[in-house]
N, C-alpha and C. Protein backbone atom coordinates (compact mmCIF):
# COMPACT_ATOMS: atom_id res chain seq x y z
N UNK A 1 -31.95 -7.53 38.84
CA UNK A 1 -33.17 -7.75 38.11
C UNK A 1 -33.97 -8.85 38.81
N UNK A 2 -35.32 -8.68 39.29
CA UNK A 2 -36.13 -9.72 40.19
C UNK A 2 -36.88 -10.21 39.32
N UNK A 3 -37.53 -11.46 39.18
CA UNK A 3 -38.06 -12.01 38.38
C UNK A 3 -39.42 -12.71 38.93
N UNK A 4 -40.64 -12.09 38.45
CA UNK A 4 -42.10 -12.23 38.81
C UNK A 4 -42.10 -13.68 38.10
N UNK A 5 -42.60 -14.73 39.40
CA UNK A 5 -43.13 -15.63 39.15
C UNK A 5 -43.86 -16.01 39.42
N UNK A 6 -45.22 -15.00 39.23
CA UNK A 6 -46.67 -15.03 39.87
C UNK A 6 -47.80 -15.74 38.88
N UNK A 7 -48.02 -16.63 39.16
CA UNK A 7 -49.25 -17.22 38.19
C UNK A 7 -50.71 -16.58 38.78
N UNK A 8 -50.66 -16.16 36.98
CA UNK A 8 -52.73 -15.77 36.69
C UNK A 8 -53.54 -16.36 37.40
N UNK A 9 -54.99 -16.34 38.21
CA UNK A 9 -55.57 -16.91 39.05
C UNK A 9 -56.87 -16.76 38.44
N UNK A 10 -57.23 -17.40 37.73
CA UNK A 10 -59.27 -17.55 37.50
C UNK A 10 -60.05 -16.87 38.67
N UNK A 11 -61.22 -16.10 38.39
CA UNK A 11 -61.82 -15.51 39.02
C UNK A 11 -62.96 -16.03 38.09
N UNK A 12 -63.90 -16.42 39.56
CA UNK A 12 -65.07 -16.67 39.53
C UNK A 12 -66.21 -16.51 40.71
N UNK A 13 -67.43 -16.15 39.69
CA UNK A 13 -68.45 -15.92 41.27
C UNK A 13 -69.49 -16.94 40.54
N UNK A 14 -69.98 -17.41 41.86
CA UNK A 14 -70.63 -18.77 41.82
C UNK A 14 -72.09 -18.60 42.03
N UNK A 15 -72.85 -18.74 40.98
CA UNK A 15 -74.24 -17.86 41.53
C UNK A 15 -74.97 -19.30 42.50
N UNK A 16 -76.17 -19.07 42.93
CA UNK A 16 -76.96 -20.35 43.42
C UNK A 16 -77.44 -21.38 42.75
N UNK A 17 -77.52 -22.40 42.58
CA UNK A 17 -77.34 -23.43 41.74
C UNK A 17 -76.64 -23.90 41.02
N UNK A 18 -75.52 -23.53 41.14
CA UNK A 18 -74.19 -23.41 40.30
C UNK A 18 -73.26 -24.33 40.96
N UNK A 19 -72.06 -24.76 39.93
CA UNK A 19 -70.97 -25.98 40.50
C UNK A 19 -69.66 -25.32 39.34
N UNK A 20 -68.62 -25.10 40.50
CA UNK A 20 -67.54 -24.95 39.47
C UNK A 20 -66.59 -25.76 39.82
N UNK A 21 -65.30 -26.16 38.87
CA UNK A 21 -64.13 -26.76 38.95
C UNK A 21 -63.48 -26.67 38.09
N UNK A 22 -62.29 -26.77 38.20
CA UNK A 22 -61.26 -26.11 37.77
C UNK A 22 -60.01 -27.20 38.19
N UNK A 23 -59.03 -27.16 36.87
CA UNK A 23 -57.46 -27.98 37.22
C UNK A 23 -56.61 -27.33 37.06
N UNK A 24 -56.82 -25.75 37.52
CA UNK A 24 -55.74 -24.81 37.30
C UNK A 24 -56.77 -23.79 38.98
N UNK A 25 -55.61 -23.18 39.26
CA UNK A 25 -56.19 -22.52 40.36
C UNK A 25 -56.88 -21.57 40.07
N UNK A 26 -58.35 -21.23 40.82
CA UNK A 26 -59.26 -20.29 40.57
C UNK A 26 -59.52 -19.91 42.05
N UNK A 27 -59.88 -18.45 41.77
CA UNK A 27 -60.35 -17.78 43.00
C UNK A 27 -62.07 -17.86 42.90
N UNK A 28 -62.77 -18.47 43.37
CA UNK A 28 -64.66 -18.66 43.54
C UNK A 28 -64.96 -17.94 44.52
N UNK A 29 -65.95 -17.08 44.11
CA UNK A 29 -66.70 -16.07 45.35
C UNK A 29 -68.29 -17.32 44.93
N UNK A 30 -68.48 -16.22 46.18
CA UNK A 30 -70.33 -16.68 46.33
C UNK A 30 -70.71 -15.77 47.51
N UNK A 31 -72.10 -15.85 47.54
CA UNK A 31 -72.70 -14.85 48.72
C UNK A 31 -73.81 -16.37 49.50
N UNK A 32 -74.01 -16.02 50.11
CA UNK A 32 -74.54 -17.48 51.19
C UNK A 32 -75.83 -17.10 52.33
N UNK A 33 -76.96 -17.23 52.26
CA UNK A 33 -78.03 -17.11 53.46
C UNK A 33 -78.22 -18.33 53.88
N UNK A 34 -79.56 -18.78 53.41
CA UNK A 34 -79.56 -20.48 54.15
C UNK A 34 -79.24 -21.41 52.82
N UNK A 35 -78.57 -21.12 51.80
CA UNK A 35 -78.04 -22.06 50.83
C UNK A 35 -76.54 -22.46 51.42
N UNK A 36 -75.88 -23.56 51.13
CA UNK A 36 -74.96 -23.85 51.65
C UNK A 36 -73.96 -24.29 49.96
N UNK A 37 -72.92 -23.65 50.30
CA UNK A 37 -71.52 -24.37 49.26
C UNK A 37 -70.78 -24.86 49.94
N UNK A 38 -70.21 -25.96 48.96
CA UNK A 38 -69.35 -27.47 49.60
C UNK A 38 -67.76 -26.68 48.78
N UNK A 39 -66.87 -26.64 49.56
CA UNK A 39 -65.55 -26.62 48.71
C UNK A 39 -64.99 -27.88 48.58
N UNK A 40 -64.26 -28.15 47.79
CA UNK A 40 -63.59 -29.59 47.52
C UNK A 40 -62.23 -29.14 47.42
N UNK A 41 -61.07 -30.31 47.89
CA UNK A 41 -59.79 -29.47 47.32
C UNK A 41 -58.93 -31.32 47.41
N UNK A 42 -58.79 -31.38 46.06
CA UNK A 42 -57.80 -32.46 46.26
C UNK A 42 -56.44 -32.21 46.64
N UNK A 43 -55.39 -32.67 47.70
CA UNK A 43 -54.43 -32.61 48.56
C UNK A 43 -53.53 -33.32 47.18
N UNK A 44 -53.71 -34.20 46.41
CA UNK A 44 -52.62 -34.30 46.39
C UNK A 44 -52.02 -34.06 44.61
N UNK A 45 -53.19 -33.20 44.19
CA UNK A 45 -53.60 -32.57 42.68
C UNK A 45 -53.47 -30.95 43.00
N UNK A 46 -53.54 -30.42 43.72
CA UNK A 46 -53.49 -29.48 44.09
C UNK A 46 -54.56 -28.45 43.60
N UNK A 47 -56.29 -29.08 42.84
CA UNK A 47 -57.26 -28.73 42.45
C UNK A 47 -57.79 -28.27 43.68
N UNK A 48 -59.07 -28.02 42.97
CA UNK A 48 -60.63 -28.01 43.34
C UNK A 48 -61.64 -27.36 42.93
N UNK A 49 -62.99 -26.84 43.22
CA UNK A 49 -64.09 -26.29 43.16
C UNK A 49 -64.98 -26.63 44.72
N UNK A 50 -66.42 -25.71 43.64
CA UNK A 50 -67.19 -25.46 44.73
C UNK A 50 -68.52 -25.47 44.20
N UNK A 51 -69.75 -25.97 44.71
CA UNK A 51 -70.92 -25.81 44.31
C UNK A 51 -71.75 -25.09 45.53
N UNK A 52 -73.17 -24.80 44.85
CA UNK A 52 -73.79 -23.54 45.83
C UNK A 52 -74.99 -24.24 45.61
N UNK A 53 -75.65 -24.90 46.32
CA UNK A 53 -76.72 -25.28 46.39
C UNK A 53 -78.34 -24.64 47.35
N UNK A 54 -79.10 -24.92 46.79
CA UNK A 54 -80.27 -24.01 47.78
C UNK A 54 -81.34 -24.93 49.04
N UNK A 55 -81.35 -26.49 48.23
CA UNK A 55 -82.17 -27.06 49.07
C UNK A 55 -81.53 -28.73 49.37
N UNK A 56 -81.89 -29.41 50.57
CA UNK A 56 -81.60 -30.34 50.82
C UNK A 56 -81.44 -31.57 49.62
N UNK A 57 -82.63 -31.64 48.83
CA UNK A 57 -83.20 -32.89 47.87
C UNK A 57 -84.27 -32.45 47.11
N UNK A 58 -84.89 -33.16 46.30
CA UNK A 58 -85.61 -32.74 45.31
C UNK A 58 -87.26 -33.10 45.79
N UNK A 59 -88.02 -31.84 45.63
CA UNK A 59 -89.21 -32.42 45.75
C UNK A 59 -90.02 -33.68 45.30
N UNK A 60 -90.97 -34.33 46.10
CA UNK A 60 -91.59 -35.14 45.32
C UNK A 60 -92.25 -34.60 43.96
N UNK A 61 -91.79 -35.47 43.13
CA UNK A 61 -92.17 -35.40 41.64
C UNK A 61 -91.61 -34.14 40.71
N UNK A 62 -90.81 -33.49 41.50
CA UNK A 62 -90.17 -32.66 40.73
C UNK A 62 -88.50 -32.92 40.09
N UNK A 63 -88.67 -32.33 39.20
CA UNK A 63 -87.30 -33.19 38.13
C UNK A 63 -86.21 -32.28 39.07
N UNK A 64 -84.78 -33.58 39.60
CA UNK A 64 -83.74 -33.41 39.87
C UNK A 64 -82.74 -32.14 39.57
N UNK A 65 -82.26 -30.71 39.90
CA UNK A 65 -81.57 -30.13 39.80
C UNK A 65 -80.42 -29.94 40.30
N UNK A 66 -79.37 -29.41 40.04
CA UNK A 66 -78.32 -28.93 40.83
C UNK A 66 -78.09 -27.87 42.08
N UNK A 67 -80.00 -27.55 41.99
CA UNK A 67 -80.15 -26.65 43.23
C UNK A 67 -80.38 -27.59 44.30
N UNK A 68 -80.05 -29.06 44.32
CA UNK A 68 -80.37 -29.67 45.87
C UNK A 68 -79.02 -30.43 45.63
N UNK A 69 -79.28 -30.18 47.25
CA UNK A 69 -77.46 -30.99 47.77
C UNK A 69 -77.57 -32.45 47.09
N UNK A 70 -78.77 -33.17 46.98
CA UNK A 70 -78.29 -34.55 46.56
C UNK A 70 -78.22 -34.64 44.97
N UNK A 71 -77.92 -33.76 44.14
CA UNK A 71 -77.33 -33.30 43.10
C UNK A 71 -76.31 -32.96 42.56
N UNK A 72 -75.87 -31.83 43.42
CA UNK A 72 -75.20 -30.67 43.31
C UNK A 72 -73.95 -31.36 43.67
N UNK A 73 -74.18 -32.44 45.23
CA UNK A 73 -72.51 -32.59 45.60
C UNK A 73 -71.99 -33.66 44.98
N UNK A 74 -73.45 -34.86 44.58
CA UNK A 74 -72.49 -36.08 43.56
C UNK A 74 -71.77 -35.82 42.14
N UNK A 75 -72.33 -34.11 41.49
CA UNK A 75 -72.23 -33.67 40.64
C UNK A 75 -70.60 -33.03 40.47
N UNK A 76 -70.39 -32.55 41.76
CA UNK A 76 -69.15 -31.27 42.02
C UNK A 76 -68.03 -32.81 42.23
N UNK A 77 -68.24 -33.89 43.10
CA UNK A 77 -67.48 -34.99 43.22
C UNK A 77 -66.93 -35.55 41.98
N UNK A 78 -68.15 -35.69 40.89
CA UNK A 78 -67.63 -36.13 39.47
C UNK A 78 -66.79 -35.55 38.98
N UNK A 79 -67.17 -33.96 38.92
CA UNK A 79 -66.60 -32.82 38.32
C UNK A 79 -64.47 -33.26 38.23
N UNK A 80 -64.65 -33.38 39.76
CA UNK A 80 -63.28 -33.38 40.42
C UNK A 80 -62.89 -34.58 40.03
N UNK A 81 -63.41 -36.18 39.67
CA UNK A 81 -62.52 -37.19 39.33
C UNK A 81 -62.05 -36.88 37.95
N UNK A 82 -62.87 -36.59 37.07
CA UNK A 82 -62.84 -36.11 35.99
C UNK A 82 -62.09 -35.84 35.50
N UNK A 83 -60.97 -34.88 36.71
CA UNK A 83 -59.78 -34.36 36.24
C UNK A 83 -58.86 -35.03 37.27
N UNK A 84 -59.43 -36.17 37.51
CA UNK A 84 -57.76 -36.81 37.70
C UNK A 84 -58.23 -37.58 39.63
N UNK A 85 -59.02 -36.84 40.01
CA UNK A 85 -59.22 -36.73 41.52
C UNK A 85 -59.52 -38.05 42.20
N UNK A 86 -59.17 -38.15 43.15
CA UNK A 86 -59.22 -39.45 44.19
C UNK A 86 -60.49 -39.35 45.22
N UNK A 87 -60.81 -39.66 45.56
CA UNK A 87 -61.61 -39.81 47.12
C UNK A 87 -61.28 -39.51 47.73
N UNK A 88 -60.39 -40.20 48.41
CA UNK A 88 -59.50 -40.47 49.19
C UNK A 88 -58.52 -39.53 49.30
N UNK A 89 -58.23 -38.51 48.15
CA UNK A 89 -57.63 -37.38 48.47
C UNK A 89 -58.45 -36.02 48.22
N UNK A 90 -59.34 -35.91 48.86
CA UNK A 90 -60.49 -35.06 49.01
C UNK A 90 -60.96 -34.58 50.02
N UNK A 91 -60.51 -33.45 50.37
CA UNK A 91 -61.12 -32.68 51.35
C UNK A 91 -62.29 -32.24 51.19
N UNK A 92 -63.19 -31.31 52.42
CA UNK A 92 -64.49 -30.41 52.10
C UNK A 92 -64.74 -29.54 53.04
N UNK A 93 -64.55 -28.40 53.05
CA UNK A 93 -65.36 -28.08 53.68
C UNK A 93 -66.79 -26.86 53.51
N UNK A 94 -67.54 -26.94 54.25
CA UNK A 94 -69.11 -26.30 54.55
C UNK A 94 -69.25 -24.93 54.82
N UNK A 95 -69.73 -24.30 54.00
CA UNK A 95 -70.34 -23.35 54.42
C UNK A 95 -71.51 -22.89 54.10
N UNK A 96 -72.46 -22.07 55.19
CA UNK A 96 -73.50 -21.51 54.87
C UNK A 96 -74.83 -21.79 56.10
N UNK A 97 -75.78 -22.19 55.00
CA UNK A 97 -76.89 -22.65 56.30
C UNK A 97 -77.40 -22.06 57.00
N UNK A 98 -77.70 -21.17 57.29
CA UNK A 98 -77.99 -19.20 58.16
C UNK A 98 -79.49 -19.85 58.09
N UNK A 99 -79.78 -19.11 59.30
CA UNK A 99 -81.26 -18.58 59.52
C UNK A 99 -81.67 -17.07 59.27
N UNK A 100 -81.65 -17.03 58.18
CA UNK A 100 -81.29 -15.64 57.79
C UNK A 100 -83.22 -14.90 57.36
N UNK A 101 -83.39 -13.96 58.57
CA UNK A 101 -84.73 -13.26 58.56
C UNK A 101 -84.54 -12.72 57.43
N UNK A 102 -86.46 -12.96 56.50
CA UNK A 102 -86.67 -12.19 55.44
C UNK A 102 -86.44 -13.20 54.58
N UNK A 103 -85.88 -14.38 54.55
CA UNK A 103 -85.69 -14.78 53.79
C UNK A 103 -86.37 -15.97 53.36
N UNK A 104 -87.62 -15.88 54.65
CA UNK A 104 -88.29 -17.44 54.62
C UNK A 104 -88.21 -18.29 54.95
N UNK A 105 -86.82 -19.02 55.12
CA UNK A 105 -86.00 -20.18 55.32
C UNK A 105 -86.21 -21.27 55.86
N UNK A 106 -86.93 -21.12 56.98
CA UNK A 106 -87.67 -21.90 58.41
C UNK A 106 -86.13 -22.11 58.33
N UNK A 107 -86.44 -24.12 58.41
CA UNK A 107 -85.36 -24.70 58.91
C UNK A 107 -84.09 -25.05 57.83
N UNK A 108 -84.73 -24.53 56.51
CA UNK A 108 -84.01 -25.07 55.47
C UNK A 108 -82.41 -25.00 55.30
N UNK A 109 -82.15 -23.80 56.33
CA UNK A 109 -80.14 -23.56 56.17
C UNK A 109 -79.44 -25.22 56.93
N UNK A 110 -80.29 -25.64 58.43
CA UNK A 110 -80.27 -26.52 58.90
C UNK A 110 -79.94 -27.86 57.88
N UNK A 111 -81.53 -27.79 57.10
CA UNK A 111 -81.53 -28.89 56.45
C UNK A 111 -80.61 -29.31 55.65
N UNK A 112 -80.14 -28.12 54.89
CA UNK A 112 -78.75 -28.18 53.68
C UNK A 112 -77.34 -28.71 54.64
N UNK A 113 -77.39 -28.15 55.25
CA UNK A 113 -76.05 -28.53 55.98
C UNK A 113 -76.11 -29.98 56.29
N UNK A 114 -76.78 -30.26 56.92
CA UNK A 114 -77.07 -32.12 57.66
C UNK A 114 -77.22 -32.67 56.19
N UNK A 115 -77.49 -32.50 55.44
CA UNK A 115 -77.53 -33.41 54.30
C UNK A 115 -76.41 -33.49 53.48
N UNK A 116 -75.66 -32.00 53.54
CA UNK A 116 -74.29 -32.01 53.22
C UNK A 116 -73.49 -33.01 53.85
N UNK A 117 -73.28 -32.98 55.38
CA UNK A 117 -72.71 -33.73 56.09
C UNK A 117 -72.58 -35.08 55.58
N UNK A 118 -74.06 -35.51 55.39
CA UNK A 118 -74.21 -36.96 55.05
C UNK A 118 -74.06 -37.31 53.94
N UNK A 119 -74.39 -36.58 52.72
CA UNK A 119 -73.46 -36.91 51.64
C UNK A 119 -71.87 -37.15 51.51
N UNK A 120 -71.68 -36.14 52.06
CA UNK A 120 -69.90 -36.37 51.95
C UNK A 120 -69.50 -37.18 52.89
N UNK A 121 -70.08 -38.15 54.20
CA UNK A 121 -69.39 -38.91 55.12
C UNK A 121 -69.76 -39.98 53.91
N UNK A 122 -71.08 -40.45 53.48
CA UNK A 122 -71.41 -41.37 52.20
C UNK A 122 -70.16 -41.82 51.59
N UNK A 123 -69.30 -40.64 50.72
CA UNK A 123 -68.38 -40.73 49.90
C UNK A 123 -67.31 -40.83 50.47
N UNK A 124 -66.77 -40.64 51.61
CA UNK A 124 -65.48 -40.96 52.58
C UNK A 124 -64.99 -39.68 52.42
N UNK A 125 -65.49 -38.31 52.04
CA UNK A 125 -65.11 -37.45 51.85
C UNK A 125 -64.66 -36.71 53.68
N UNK A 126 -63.56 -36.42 53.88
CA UNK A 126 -63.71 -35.26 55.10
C UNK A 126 -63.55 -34.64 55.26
N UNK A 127 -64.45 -33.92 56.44
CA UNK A 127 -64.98 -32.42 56.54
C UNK A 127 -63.47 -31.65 57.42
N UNK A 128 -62.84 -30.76 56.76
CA UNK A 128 -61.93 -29.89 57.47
C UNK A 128 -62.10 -28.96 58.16
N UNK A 129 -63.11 -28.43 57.90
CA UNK A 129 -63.48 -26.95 58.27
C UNK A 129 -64.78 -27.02 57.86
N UNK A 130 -65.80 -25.93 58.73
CA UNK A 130 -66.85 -25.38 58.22
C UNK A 130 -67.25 -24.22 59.35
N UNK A 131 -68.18 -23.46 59.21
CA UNK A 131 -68.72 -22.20 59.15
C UNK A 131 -70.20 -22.32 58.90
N UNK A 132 -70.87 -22.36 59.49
CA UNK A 132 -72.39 -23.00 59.30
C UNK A 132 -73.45 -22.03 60.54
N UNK A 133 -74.66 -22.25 59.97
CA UNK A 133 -75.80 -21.91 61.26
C UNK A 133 -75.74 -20.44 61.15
N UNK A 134 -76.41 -20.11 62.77
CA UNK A 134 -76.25 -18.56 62.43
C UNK A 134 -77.11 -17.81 62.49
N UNK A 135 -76.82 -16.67 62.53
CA UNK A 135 -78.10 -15.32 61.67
C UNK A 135 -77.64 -14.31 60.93
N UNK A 136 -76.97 -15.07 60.42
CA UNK A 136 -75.96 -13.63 58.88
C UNK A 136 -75.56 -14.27 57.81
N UNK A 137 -75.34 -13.94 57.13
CA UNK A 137 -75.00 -14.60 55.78
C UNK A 137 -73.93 -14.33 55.28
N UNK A 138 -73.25 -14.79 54.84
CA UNK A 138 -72.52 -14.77 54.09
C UNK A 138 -71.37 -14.62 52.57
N UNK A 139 -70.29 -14.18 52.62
CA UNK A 139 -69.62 -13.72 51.53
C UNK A 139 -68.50 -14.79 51.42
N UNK A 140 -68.04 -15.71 50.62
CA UNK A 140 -66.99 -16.52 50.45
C UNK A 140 -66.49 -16.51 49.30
N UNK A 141 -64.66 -16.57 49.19
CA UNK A 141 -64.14 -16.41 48.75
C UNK A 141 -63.32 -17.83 49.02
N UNK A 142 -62.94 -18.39 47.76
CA UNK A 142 -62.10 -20.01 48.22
C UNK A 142 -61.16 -19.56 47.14
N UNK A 143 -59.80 -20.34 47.26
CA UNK A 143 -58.87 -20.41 46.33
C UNK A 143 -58.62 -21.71 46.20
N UNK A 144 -58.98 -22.45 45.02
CA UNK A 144 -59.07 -23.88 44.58
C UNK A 144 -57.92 -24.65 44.73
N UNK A 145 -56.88 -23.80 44.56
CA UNK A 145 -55.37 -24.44 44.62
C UNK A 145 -54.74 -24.47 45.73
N UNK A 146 -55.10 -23.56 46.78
CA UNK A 146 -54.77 -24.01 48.32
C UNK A 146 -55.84 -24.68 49.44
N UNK A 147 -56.75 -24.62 49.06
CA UNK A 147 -57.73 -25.24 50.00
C UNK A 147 -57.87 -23.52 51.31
N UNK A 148 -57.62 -22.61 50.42
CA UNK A 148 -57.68 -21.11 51.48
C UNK A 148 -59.31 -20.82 51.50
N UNK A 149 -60.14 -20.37 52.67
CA UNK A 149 -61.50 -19.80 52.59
C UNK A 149 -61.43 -18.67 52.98
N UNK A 150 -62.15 -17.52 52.81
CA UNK A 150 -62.48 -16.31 53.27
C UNK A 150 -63.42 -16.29 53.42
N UNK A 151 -64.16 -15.93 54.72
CA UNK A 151 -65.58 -15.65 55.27
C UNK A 151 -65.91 -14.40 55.27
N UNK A 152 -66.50 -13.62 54.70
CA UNK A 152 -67.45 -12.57 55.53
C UNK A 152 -68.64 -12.43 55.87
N UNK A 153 -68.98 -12.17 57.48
CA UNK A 153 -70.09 -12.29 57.66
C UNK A 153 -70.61 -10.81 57.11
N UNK A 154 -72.70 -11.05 56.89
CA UNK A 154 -73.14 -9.76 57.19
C UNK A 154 -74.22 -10.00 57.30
N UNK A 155 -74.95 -8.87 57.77
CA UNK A 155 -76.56 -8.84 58.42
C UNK A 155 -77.03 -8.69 57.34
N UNK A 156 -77.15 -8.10 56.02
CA UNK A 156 -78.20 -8.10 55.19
C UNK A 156 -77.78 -8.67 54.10
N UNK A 157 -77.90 -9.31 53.04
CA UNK A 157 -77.49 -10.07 52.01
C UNK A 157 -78.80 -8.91 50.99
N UNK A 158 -78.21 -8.46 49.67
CA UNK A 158 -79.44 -8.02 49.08
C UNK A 158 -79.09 -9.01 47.60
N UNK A 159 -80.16 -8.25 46.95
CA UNK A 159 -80.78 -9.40 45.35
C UNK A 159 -79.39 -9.30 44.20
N UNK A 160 -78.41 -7.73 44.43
CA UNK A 160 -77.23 -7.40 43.74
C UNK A 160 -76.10 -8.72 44.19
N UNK A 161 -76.12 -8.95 45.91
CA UNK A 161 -74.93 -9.49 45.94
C UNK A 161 -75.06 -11.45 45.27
N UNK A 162 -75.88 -11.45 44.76
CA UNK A 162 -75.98 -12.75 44.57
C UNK A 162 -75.28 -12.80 42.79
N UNK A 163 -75.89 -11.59 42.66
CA UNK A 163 -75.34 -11.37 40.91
C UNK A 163 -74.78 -9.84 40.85
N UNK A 164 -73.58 -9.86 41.13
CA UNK A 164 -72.64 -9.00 41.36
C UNK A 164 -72.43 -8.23 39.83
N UNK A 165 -71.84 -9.11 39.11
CA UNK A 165 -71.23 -8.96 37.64
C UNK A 165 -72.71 -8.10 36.51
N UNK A 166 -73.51 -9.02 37.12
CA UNK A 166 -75.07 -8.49 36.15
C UNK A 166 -75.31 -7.27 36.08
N UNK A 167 -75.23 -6.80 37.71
CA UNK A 167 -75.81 -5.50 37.88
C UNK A 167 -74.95 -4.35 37.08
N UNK A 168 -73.30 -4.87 37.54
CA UNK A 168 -72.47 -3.99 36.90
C UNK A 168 -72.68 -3.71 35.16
N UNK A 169 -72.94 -4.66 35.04
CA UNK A 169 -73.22 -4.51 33.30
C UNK A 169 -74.32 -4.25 33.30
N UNK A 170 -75.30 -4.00 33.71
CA UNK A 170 -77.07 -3.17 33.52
C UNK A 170 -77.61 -3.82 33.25
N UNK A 171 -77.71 -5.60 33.58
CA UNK A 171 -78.57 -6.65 33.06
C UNK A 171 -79.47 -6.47 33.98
């Protein structure tokens, strides 16, 4: 008689402007052009999450969101002490940032990334890995409890893959 000792895994997809975390392991998708998501994974909690941000910082005079990195990542950092998390035991890594035609972007995938960077060197956070730049976009898949990423690249990103779940239900 073999005995399954497989633990349930949270599934989540992370739309743009969005920040998740979790103190139980979750699987986070997202789809990625020139927006960039930060993964976090504390080493020695065996957490994490991920936020999906769209722009570097907040316009002048426009009210602060979680769609700019200088939001989004002091936001996803809290998220994670919250439940217990260190600094100092905090990984990150980057993805995204594409120059992705059609999409407008100019330099903005650029911009998200370098500001990512500098937020998280700010916080003593370090960078393990990343996946950045480009001309394709992206599909990611993180598992919060190992610090695991899955990349897929692709040439066209459409308006479904950003809201996967919606379409399926006829929203």
């Amino acid at each position: 008689m073999s005995v399954n000792h497989a633990v349930e895994v949270y599934r989540y997809h992370l739309e743009p402007g969005s920040i998740f975390a979790c103190g139980e392991p979750a699987m986070v998708s997202t789809v990625l052009g020139t927006c960039v998501a930060i993964c976090l994974h504390d080493r020695r909690l065996k957490i994490g999450g991920m936020n999906h941000f769209l722009y570097p910082k907040t316009k002048a005079f426009a009210r602060p969101t979680v769609h700019e990195a200088t939001v989004a990542i002091p936001a996803l950092i809290k998220m994670m002490q919250r439940q217990g998390s260190r600094l100092e035991d905090m990984e990150a890594q980057i993805f995204g940032g594409g120059e992705i035609s059609g999409l407008g972007g100019g330099d903005i995938g650029y911009k998200n990334v370098k500001m990512a960077r500098k937020l998280l060197k700010k916080n003593g956070i370090r960078v393990v890995s990343e996946d950045v730049g480009g001309l394709k976009g992206r599909r990611l898949i993180f598992h919060t409890g190992t610090n695991e990423a899955l990349i897929m690249k692709t040439h066209r990103i459409r308006r479904g893959d950003y809201y996967p779940y919606r379409q399926r239900l006829g929203a």
